[in-house]
PDB file of N, CA and C in Angstrom:
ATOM      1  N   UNK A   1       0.814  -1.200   0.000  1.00  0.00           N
ATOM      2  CA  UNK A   1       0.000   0.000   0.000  1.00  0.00           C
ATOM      3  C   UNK A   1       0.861   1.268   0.000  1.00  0.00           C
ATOM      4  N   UNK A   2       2.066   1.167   0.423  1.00  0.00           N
ATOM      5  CA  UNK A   2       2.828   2.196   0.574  1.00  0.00           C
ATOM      6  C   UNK A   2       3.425   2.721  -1.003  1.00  0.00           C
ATOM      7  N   UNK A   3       3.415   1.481  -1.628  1.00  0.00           N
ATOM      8  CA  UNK A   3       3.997   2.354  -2.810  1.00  0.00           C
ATOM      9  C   UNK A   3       2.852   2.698  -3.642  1.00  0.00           C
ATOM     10  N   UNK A   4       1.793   2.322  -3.499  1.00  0.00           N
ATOM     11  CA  UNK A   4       0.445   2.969  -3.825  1.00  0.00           C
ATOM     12  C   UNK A   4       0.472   4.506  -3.676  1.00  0.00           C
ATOM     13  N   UNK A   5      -0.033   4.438  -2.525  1.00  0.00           N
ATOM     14  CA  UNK A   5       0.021   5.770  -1.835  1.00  0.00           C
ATOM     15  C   UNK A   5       1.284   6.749  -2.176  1.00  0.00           C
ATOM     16  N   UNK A   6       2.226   6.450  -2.294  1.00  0.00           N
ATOM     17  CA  UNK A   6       3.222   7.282  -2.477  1.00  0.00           C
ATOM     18  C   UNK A   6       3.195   7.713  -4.289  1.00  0.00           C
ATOM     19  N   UNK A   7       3.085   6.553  -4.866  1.00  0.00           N
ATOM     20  CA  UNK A   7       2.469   6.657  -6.423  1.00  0.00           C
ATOM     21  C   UNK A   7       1.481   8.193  -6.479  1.00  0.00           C
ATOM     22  N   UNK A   8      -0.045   7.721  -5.562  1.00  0.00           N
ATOM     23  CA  UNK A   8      -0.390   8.659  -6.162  1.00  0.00           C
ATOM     24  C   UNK A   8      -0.431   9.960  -5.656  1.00  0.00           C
ATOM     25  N   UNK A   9       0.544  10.601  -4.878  1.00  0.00           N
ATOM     26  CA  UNK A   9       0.899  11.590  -4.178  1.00  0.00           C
ATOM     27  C   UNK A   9       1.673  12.095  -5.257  1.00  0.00           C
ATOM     28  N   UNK A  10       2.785  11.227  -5.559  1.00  0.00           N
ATOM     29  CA  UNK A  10       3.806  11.864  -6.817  1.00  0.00           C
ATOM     30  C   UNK A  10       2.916  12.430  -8.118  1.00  0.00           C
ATOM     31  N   UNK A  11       2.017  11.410  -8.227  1.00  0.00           N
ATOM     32  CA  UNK A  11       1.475  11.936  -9.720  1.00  0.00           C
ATOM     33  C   UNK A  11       0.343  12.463 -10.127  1.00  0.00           C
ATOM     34  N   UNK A  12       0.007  13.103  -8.691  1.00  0.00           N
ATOM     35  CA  UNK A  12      -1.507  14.205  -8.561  1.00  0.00           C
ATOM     36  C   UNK A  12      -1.121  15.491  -9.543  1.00  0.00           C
ATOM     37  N   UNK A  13      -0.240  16.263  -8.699  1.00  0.00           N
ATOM     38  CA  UNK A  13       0.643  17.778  -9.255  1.00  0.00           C
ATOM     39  C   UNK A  13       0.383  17.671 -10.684  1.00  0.00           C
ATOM     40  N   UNK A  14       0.942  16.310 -11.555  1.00  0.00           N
ATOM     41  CA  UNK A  14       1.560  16.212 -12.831  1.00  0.00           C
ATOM     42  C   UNK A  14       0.060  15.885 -13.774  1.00  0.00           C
ATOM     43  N   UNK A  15      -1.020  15.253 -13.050  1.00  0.00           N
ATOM     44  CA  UNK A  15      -1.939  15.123 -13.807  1.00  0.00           C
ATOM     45  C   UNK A  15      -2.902  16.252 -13.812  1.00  0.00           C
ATOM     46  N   UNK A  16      -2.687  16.969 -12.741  1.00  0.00           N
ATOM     47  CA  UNK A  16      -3.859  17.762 -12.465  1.00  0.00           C
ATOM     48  C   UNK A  16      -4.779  17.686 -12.883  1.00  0.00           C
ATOM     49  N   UNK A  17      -5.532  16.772 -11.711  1.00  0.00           N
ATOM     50  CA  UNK A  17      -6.813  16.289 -11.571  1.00  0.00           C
ATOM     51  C   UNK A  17      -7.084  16.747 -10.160  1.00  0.00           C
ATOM     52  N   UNK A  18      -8.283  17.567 -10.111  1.00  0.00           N
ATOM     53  CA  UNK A  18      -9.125  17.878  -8.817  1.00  0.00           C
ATOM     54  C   UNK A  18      -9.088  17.077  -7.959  1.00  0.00           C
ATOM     55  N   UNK A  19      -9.412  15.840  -8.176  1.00  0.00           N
ATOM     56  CA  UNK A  19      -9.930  14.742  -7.801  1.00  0.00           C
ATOM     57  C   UNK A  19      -8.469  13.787  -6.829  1.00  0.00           C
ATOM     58  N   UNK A  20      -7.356  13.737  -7.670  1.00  0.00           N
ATOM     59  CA  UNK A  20      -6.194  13.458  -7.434  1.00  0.00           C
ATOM     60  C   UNK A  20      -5.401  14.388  -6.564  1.00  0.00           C
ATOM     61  N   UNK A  21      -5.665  15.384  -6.752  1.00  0.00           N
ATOM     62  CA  UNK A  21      -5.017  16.339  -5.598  1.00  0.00           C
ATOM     63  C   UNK A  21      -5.490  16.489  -4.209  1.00  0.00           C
ATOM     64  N   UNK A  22      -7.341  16.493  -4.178  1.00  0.00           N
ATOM     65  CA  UNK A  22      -7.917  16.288  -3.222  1.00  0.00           C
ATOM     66  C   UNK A  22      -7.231  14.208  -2.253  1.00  0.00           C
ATOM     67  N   UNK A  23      -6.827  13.312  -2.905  1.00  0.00           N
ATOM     68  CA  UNK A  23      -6.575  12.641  -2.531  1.00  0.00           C
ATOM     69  C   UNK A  23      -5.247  12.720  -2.037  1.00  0.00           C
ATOM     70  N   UNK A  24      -4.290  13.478  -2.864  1.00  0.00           N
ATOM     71  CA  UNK A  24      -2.939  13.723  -2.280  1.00  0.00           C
ATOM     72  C   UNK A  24      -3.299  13.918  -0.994  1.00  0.00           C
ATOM     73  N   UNK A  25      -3.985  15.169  -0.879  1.00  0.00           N
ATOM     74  CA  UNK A  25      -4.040  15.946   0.817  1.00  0.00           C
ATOM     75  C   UNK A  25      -4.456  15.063   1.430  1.00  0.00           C
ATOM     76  N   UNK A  26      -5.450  14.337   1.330  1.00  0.00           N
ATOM     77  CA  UNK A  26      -6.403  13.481   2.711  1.00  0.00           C
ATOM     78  C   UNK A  26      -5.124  12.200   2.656  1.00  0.00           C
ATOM     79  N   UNK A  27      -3.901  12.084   1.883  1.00  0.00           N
ATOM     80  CA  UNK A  27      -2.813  11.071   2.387  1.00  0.00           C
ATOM     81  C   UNK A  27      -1.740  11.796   2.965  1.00  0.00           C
ATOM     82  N   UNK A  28      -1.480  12.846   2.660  1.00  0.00           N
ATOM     83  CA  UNK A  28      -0.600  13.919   2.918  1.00  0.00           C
ATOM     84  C   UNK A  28      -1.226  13.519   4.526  1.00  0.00           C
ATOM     85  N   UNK A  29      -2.391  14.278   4.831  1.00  0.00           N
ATOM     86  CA  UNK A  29      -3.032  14.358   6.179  1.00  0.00           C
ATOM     87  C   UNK A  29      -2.657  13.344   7.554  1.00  0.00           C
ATOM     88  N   UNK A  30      -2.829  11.867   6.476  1.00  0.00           N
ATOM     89  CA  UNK A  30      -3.060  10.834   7.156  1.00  0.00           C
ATOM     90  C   UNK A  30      -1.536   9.845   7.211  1.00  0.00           C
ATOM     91  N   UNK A  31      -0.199  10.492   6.202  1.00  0.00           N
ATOM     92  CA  UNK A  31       0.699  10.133   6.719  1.00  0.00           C
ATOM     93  C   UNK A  31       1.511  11.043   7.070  1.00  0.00           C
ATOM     94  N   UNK A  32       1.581  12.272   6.902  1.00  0.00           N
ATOM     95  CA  UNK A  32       2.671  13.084   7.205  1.00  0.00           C
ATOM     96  C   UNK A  32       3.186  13.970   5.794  1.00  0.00           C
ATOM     97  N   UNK A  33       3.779  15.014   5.991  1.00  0.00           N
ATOM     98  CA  UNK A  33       4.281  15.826   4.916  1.00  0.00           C
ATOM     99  C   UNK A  33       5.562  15.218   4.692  1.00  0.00           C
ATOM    100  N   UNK A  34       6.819  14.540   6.178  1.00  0.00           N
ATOM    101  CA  UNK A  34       8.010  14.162   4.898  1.00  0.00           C
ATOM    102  C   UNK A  34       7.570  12.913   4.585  1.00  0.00           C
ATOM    103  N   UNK A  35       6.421  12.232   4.680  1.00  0.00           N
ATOM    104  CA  UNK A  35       5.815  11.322   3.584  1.00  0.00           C
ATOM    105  C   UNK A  35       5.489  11.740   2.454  1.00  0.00           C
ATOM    106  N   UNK A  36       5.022  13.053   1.946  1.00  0.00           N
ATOM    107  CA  UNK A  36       4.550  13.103   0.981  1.00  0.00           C
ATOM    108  C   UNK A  36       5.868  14.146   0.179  1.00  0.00           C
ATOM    109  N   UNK A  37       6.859  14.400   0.723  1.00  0.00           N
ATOM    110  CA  UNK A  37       7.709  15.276   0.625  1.00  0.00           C
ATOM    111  C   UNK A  37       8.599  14.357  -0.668  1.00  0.00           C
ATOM    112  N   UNK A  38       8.819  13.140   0.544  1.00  0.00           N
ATOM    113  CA  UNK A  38       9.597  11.824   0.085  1.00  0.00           C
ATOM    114  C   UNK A  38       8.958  11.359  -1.154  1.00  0.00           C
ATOM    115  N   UNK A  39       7.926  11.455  -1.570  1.00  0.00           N
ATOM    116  CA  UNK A  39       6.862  10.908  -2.370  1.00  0.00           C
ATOM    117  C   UNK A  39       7.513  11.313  -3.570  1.00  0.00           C
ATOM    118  N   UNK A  40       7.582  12.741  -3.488  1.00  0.00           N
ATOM    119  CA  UNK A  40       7.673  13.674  -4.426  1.00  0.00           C
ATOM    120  C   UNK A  40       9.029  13.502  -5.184  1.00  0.00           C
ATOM    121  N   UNK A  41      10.090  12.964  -4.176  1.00  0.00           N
ATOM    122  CA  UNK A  41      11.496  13.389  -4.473  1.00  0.00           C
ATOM    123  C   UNK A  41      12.122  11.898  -4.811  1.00  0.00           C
ATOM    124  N   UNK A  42      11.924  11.076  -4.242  1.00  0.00           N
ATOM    125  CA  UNK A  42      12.558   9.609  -4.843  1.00  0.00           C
ATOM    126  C   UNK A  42      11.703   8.956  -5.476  1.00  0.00           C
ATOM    127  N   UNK A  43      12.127   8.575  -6.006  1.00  0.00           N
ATOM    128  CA  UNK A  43      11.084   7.808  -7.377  1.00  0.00           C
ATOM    129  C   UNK A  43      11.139   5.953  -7.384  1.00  0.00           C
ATOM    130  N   UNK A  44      12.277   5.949  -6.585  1.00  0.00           N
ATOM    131  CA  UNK A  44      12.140   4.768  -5.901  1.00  0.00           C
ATOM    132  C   UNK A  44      10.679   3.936  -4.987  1.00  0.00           C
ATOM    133  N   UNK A  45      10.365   4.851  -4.302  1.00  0.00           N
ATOM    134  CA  UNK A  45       9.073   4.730  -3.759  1.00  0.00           C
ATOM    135  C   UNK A  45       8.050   4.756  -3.932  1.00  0.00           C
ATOM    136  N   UNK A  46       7.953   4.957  -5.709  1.00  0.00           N
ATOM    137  CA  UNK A  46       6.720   5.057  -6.594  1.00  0.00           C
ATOM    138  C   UNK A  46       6.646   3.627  -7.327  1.00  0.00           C
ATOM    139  N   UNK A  47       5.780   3.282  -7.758  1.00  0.00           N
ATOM    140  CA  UNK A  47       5.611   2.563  -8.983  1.00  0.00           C
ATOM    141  C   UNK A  47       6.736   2.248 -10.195  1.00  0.00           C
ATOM    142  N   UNK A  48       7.527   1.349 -10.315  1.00  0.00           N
ATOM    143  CA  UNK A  48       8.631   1.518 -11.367  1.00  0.00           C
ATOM    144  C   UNK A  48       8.256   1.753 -12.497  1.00  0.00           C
ATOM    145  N   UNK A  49       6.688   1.309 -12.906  1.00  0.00           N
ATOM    146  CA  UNK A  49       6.381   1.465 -14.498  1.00  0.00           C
ATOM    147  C   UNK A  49       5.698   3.004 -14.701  1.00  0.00           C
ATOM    148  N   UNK A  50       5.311   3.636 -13.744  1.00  0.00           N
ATOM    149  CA  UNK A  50       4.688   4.413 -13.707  1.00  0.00           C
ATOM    150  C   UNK A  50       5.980   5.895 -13.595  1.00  0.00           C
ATOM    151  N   UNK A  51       6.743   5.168 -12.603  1.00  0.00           N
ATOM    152  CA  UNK A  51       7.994   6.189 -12.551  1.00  0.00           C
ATOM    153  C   UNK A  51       8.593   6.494 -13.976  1.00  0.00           C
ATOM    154  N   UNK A  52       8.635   5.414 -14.801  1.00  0.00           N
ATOM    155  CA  UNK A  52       9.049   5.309 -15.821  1.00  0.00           C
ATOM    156  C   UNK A  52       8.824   6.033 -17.224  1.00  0.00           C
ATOM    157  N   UNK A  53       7.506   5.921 -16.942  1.00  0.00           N
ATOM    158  CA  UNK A  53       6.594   6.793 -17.832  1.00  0.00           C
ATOM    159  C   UNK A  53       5.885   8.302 -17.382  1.00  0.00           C
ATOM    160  N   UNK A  54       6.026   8.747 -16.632  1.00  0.00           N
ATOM    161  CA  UNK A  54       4.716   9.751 -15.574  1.00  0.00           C
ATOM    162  C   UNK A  54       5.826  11.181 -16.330  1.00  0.00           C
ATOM    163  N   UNK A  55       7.237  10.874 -16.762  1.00  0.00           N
ATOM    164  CA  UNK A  55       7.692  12.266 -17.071  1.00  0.00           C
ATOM    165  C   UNK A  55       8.173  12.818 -18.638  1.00  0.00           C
ATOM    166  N   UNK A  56       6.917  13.603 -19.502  1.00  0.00           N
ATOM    167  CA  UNK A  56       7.362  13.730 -20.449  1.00  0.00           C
ATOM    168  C   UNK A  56       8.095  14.738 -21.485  1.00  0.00           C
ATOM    169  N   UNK A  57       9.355  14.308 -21.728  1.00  0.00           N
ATOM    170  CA  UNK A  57       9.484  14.799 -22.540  1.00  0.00           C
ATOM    171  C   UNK A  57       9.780  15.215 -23.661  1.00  0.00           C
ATOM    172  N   UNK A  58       9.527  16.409 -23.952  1.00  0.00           N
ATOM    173  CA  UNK A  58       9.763  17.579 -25.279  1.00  0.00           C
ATOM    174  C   UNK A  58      10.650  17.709 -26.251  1.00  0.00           C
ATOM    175  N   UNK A  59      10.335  17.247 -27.406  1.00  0.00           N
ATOM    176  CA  UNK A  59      11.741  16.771 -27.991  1.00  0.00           C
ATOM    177  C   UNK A  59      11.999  17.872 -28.254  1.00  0.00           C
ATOM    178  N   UNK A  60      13.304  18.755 -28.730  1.00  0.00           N
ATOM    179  CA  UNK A  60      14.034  19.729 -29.443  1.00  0.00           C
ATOM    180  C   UNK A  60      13.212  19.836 -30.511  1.00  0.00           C
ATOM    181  N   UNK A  61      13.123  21.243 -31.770  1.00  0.00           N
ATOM    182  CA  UNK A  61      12.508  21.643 -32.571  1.00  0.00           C
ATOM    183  C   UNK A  61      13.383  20.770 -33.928  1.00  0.00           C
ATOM    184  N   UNK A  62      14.953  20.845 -33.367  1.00  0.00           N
ATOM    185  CA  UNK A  62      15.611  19.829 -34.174  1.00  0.00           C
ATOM    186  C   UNK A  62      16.015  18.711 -34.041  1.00  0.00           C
ATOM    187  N   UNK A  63      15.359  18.313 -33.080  1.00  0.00           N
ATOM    188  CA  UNK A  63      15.170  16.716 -33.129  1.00  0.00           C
ATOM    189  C   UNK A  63      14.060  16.139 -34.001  1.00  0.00           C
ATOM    190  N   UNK A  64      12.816  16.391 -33.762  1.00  0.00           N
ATOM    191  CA  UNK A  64      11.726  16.596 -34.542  1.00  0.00           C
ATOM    192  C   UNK A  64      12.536  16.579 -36.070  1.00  0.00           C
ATOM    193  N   UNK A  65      12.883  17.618 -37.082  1.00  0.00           N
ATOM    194  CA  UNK A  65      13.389  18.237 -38.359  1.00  0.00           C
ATOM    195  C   UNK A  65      14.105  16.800 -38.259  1.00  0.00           C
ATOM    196  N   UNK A  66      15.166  16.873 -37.700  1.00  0.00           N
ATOM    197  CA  UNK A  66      15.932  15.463 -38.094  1.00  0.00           C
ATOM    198  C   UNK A  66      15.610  14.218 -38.811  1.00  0.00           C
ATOM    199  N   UNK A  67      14.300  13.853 -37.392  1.00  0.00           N
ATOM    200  CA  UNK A  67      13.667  12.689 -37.620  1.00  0.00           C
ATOM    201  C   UNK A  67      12.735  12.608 -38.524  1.00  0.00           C
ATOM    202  N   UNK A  68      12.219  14.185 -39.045  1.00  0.00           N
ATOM    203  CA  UNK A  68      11.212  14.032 -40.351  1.00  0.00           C
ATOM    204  C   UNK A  68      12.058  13.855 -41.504  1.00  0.00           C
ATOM    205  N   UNK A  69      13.114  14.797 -41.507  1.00  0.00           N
ATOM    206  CA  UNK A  69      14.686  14.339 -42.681  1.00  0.00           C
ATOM    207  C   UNK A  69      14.677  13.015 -43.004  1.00  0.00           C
ATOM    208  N   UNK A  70      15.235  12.192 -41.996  1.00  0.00           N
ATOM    209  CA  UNK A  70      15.894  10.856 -42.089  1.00  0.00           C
ATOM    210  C   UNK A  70      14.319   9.988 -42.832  1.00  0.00           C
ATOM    211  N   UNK A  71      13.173  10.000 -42.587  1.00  0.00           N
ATOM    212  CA  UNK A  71      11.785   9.694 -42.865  1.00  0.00           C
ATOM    213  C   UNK A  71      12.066  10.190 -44.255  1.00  0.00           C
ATOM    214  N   UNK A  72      11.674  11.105 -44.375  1.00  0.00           N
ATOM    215  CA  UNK A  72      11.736  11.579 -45.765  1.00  0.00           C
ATOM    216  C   UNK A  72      12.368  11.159 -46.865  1.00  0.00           C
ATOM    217  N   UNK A  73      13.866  10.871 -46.102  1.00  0.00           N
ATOM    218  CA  UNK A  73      15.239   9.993 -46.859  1.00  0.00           C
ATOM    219  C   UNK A  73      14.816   8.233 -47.094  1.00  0.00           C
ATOM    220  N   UNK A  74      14.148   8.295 -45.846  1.00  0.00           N
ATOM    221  CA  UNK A  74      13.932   6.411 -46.340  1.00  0.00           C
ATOM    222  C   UNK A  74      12.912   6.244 -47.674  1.00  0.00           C
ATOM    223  N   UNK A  75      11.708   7.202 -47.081  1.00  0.00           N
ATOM    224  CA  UNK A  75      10.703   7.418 -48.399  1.00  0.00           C
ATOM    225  C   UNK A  75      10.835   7.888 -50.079  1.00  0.00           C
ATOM    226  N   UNK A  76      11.870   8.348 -50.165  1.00  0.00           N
ATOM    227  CA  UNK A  76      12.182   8.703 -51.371  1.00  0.00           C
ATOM    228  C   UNK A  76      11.211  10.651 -51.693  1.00  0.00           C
ATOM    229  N   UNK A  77      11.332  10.887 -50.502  1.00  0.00           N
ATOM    230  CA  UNK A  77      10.134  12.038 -50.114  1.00  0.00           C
ATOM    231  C   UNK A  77      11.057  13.759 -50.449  1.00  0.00           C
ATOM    232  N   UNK A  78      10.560  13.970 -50.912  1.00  0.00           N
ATOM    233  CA  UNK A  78      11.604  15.782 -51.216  1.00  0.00           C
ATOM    234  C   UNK A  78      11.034  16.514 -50.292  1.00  0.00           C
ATOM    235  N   UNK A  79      11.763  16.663 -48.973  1.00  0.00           N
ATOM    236  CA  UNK A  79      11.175  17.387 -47.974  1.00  0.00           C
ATOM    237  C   UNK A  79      12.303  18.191 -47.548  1.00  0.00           C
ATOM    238  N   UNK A  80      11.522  19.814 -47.595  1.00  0.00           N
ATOM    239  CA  UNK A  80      12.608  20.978 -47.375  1.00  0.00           C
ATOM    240  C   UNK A  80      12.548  21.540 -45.888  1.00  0.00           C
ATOM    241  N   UNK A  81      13.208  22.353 -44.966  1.00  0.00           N
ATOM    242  CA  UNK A  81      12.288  22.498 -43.500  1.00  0.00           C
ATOM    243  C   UNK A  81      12.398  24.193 -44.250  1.00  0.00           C
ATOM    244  N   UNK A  82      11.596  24.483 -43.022  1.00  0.00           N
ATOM    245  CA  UNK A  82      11.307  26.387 -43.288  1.00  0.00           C
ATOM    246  C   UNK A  82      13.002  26.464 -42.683  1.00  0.00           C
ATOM    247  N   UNK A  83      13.047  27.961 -43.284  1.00  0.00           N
ATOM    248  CA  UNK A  83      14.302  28.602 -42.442  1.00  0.00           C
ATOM    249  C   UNK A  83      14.459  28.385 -41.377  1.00  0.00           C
ATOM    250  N   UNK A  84      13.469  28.783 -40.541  1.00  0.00           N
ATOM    251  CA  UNK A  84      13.532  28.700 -39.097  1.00  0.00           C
ATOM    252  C   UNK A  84      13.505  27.209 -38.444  1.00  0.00           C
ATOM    253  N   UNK A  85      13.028  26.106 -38.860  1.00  0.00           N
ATOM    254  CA  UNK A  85      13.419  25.211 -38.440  1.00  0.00           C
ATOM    255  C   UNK A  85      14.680  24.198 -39.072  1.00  0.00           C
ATOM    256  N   UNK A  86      15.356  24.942 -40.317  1.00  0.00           N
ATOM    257  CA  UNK A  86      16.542  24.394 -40.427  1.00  0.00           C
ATOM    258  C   UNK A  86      17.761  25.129 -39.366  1.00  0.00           C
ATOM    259  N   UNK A  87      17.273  26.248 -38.841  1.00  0.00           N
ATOM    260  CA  UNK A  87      18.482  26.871 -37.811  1.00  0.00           C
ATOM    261  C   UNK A  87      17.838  25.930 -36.843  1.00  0.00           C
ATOM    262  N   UNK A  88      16.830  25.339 -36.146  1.00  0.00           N
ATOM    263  CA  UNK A  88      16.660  24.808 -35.421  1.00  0.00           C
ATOM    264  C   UNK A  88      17.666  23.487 -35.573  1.00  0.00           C
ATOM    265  N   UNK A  89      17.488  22.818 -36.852  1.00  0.00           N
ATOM    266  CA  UNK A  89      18.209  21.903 -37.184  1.00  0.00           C
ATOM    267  C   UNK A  89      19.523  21.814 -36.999  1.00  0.00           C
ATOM    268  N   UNK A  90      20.211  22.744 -37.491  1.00  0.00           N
ATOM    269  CA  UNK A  90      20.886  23.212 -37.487  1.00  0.00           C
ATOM    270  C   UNK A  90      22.208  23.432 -35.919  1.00  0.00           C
ATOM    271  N   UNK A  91      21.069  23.671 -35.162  1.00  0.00           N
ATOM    272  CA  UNK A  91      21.432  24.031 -34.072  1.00  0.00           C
ATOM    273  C   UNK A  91      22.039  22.510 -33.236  1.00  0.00           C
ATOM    274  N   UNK A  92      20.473  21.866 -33.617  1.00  0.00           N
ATOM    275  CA  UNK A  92      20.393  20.224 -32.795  1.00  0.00           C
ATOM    276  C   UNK A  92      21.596  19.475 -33.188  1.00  0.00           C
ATOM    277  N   UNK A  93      22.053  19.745 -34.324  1.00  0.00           N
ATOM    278  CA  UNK A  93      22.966  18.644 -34.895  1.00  0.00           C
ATOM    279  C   UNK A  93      24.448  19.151 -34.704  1.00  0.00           C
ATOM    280  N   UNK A  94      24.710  20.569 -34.517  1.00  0.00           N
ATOM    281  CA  UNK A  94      25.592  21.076 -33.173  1.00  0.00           C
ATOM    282  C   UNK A  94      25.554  20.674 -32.373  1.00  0.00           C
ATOM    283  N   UNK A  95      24.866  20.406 -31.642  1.00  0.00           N
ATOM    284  CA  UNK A  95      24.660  20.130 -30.356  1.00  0.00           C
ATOM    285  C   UNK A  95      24.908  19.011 -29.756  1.00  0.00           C
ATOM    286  N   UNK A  96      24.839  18.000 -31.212  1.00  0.00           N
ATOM    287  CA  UNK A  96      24.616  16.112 -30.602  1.00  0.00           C
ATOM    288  C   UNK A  96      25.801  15.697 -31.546  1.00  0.00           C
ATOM    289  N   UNK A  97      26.423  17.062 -31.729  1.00  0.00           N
ATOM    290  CA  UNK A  97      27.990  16.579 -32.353  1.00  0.00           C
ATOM    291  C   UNK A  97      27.762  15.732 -33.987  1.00  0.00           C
ATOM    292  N   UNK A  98      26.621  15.966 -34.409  1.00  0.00           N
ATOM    293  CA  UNK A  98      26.290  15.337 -35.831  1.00  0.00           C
ATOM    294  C   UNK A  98      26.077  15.947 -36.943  1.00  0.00           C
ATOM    295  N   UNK A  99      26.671  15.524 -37.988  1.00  0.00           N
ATOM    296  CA  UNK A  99      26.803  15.849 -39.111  1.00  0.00           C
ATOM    297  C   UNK A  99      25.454  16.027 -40.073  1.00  0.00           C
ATOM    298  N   UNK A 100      24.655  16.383 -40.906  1.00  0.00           N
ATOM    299  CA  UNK A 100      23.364  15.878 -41.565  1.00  0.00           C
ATOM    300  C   UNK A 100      24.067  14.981 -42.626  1.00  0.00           C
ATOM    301  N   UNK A 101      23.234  14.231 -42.412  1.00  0.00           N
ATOM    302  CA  UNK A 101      23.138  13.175 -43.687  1.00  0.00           C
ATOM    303  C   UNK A 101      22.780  13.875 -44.972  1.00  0.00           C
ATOM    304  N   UNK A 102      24.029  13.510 -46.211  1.00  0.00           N
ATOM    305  CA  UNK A 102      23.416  14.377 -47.096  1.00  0.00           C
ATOM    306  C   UNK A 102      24.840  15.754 -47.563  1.00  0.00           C
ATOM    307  N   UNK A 103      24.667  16.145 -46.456  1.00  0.00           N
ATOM    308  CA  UNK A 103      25.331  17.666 -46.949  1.00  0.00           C
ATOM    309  C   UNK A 103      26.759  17.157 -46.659  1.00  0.00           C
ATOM    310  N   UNK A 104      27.139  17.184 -45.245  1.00  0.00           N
ATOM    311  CA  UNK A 104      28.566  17.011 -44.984  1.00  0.00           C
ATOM    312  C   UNK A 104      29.182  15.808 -45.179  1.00  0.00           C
ATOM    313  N   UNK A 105      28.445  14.941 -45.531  1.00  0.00           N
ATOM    314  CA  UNK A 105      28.893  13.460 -44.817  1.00  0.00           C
ATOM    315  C   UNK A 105      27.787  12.719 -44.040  1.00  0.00           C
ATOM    316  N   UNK A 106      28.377  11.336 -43.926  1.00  0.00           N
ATOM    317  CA  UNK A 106      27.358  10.895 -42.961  1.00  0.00           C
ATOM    318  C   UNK A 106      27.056  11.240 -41.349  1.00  0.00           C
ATOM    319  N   UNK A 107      26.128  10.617 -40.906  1.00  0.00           N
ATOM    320  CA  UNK A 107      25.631  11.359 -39.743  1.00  0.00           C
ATOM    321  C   UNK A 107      26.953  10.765 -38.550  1.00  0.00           C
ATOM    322  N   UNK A 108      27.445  11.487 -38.074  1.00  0.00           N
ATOM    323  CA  UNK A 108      28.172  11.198 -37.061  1.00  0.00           C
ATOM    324  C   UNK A 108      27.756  11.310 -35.646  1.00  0.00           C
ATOM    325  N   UNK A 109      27.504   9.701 -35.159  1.00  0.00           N
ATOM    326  CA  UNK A 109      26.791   9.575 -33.780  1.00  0.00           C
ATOM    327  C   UNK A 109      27.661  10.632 -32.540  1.00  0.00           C
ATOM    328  N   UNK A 110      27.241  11.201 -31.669  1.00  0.00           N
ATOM    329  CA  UNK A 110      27.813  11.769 -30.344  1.00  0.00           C
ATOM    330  C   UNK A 110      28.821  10.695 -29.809  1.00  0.00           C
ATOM    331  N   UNK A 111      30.019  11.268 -29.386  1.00  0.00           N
ATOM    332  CA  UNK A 111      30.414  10.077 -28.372  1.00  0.00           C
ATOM    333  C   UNK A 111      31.035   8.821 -28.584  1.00  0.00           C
ATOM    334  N   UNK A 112      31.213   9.466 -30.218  1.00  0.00           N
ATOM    335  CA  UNK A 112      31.537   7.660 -31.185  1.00  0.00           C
ATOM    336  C   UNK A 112      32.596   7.080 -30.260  1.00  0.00           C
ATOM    337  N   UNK A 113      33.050   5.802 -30.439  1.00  0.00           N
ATOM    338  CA  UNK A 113      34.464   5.395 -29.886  1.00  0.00           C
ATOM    339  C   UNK A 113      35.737   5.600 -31.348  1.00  0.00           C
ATOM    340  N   UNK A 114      36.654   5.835 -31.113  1.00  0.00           N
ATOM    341  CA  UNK A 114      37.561   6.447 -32.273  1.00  0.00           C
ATOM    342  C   UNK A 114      38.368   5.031 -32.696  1.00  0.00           C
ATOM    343  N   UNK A 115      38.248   4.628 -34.157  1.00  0.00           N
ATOM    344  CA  UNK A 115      38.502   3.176 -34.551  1.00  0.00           C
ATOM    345  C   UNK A 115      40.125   3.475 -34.736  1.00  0.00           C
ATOM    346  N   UNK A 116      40.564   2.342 -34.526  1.00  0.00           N
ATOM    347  CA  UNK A 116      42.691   2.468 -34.884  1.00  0.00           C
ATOM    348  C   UNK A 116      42.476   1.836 -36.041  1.00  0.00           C
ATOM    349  N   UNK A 117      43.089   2.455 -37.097  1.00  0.00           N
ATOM    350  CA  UNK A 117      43.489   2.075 -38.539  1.00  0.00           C
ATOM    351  C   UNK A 117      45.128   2.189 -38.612  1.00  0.00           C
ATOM    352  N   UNK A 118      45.481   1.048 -39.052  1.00  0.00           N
ATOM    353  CA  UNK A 118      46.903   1.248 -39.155  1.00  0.00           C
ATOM    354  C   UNK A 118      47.138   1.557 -40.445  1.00  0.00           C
ATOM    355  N   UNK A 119      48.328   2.725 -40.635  1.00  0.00           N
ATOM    356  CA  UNK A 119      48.452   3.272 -41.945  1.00  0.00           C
ATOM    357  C   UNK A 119      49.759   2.638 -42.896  1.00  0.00           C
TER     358      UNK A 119
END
């Protein structure tokens, strides 16, 4: 019951539901605030599948562009982005240390491990 309860203490705030918040408090009430404090802050004490899933997020504007690119590329699809989301693009693939497929070269993963070629 405890990781019940602690479940749905964590994931009242995030659903905002009337209904769910009113239940936070009447457990809040009935175990204590650093119960529900704890609730909030380790995720250990929640639900693992629920912990797992309960936080979402937001991909980058050029993560998105990327993944419609690479789509586009499998499809045989002529897909251009607006200006503004090729600087987005642009930006993302700065960012994750990658090349676009296409223009520079192939896509170069983040983090690669560096291969020994003997010359």
């Amino acid at each position: 019951m405890t990781q019940t309860f602690a479940t749905l203490i964590h994931i009242a705030p995030k659903m905002q539901v009337e209904e769910l918040m009113e239940v936070r408090k009447q457990l809040t009430a009935l175990l204590g605030k650093e119960f529900a404090a704890q609730s909030d802050l380790d995720k250990k004490l929640i639900n693992p599948l629920v912990a797992e899933n309960i936080d979402f997020k937001k991909p980058m504007d050029g993560e998105i562009i990327y993944r419609m690119k690479e789509l586009a590329q499998e499809r045989n699809i002529q897909y251009t982005p607006s200006q503004d989301m090729q600087f987005a693009l642009n930006n993302y693939l700065e960012l994750k240390c990658k090349v676009e497929p296409g223009v520079d070269g192939p896509a170069i993963q983040p983090f690669a491990v560096p291969q020994y070629n003997p010359g």
